[in-house]
Protein backbone atom coordinates (compact mmCIF):
# COMPACT_ATOMS: atom_id res chain seq x y z
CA UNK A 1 2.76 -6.19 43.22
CA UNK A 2 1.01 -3.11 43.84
CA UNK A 3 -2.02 -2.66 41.17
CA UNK A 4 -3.99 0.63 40.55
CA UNK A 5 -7.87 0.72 41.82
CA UNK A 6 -10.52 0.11 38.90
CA UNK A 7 -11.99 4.10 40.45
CA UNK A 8 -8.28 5.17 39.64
CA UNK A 9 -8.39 3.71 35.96
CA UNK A 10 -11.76 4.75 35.57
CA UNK A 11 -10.58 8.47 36.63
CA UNK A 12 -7.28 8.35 34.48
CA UNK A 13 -6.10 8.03 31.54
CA UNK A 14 -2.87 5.44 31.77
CA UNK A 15 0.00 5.20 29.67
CA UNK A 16 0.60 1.46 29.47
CA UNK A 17 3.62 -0.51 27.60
CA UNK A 18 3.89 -4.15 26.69
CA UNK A 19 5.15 -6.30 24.00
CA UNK A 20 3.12 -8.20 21.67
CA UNK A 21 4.85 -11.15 20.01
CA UNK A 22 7.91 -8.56 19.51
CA UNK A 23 5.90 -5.63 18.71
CA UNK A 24 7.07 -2.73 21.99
CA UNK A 25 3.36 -1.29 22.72
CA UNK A 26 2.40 1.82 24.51
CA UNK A 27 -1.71 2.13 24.90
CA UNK A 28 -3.15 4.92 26.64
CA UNK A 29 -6.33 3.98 29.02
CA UNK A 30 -8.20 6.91 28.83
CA UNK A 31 -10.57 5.63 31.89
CA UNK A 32 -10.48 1.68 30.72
CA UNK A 33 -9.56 -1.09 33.19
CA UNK A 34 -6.59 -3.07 32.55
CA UNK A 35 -6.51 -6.34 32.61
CA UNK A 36 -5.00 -8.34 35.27
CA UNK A 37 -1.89 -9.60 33.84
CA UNK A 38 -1.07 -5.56 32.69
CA UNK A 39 -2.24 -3.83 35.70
CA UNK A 40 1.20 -3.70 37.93
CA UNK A 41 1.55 0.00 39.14
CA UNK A 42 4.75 -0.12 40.18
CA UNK A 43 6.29 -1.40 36.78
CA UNK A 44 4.10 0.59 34.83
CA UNK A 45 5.11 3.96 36.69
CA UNK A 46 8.63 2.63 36.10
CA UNK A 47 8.62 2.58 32.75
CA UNK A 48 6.60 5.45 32.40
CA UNK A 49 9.36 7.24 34.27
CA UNK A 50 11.90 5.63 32.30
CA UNK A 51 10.60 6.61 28.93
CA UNK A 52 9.81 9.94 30.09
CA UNK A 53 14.10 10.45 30.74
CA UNK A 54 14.30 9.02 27.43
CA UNK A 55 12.18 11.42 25.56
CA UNK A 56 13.46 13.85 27.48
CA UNK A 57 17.53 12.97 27.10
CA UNK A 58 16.73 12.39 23.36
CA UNK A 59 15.64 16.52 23.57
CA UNK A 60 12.12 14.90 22.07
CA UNK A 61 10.19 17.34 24.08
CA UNK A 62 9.41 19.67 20.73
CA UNK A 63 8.12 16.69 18.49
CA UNK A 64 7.04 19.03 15.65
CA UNK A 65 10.45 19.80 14.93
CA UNK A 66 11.82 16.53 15.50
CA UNK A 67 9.10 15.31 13.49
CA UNK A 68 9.73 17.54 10.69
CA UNK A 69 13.46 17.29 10.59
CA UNK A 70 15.28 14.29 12.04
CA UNK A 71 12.39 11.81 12.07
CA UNK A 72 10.12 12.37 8.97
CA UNK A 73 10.95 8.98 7.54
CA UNK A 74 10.32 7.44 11.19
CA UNK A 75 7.33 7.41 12.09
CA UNK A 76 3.84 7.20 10.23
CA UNK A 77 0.39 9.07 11.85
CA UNK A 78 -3.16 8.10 11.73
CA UNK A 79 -4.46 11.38 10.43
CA UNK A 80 -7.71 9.90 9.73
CA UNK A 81 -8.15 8.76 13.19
CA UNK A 82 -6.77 12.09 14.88
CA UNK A 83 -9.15 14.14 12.92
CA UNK A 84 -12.25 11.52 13.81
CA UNK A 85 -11.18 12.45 17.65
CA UNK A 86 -10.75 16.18 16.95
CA UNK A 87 -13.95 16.36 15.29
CA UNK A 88 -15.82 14.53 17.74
CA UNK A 89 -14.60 16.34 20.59
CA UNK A 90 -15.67 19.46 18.91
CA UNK A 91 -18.84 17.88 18.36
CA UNK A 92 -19.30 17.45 21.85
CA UNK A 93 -17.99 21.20 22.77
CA UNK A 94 -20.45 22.62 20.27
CA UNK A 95 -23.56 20.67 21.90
CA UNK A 96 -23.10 21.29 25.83
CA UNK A 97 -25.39 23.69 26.58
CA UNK A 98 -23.95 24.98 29.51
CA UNK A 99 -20.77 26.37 27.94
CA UNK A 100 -22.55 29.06 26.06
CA UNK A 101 -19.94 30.53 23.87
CA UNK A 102 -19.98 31.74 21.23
CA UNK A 103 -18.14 29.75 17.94
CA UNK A 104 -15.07 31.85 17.60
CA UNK A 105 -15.06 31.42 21.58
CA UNK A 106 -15.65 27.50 21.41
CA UNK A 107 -12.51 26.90 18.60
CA UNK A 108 -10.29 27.37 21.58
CA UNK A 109 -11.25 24.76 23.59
CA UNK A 110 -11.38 22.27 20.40
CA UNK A 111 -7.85 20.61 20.54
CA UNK A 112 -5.97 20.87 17.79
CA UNK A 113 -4.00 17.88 16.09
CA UNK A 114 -1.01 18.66 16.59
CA UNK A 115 -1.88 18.99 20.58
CA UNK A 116 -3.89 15.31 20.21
CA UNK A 117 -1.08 13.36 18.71
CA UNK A 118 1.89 14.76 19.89
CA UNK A 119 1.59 12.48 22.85
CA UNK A 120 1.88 9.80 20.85
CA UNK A 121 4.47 10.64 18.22
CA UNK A 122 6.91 10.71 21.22
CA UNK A 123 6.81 7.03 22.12
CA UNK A 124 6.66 5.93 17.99
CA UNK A 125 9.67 7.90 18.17
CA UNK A 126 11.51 5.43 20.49
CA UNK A 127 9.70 3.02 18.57
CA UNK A 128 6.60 1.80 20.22
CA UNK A 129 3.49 1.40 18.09
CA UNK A 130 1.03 4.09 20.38
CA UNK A 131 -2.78 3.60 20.39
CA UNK A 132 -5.53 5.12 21.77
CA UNK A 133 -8.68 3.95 23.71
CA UNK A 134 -11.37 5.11 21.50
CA UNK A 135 -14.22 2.96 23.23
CA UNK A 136 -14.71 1.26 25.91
CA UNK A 137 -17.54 -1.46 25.92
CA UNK A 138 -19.92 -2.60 28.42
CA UNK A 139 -18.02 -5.93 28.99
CA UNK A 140 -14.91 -4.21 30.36
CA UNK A 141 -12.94 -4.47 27.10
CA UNK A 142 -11.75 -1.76 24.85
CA UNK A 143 -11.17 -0.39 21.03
CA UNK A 144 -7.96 0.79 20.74
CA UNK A 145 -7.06 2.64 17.58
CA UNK A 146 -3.52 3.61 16.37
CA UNK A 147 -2.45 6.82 16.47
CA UNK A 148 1.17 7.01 15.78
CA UNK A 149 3.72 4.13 14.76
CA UNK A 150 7.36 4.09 13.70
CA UNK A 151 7.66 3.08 10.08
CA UNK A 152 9.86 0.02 11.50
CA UNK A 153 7.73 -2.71 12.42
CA UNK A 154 9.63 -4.91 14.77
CA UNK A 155 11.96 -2.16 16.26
CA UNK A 156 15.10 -2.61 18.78
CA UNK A 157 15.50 0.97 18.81
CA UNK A 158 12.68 1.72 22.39
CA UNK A 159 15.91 1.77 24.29
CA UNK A 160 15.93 -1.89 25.72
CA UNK A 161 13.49 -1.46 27.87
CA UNK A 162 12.24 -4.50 29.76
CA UNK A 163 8.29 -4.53 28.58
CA UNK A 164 5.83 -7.52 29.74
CA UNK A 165 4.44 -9.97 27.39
CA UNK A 166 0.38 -9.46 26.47
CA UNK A 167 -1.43 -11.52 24.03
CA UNK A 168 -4.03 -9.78 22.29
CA UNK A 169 -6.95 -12.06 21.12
CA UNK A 170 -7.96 -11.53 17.96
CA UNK A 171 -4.35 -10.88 16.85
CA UNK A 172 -2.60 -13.10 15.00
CA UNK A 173 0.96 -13.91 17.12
CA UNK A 174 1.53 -14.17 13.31
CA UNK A 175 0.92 -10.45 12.27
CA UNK A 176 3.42 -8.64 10.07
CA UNK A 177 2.79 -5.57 11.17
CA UNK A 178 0.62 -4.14 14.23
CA UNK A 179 -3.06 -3.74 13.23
CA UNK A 180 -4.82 -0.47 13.06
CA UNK A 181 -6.85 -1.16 15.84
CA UNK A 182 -7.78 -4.08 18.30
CA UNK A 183 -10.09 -5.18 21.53
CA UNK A 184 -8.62 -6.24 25.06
């Protein structure tokens, strides 16, 4: 099994899928390490490629629309979280020195939304409850915070595909429904 370097994962942000006590998962690292037992390259860059042909052969490539139209009742966003991220990244934009712009000059690099969590709509879409790494902690773990999840808890519907089995501490293998956020 061929695993990716902790430099790479530090360097990357990794889309990442696993099932939780039925629950299809997609995480995405931005720069975490991943544990051991989740940290197989080549079956990670399988499924990525697999659920990319998906999204794709599904003609999911213009979420808004799909959003909007066909899948409305499908999936349910974290608004509150996606604007925390959009207005801390502005935040950040609007305090580097170095950029010197002007405000109407700095709104463009600010990403919007819609760019943010579009991302993640596509995999609720196929049915995988999608989070975000929104901090990583000195011991190695992580916050992840949803972003995106399809309004059908336990879903069949992510296509069949062949995930590996975390357990998240903390998480009840009893949950109802996926939490809003959790630590690995």
């Amino acid at each position: 099994m061929k695993k990716y370097t902790d430099l790479y994962m530090e360097e990357h942000c990794i889309d990442v899928f696993f099932s939780f006590v039925g629950f299809p998962i997609h995480i995405l690292t931005s720069g975490n390490i991943l544990p051991p037992s989740l940290n197989d390259m080549n079956s990670n860059r399988t499924l990525q490629e697999t659920t990319e042909h998906v999204i794709l052969q599904y003609g999911y490539t213009d979420w808004k629309s799909v959003y909007h139209s066909d899948f409305q009742n499908s999936v349910i966003i974290n608004y509150d979280y996606c604007n925390q991220v959009q207005n801390q990244v502005g935040d950040v934009l609007r305090t580097y020195h170095s950029l010197n712009l002007s405000d109407n000059d700095l709104s463009h690099l600010i990403p919007s939304m819609d760019d943010f969590i579009e991302h993640f709509v596509l995999y609720a879409l196929l049915g995988f409850h999608s989070y975000n790494c929104s901090e990583i902690h000195e011991n190695g773990t992580a916050t992840y915070r949803k972003v995106a999840t399809p309004i059908k808890n336990k879903s069949n519907s992510y296509f069949g595909f062949v995930l590996p089995e975390y357990t998240i501490y903390g998480v009840s293998p009893n949950v109802k429904e996926m939490p809003d956020m959790f630590v690995m």
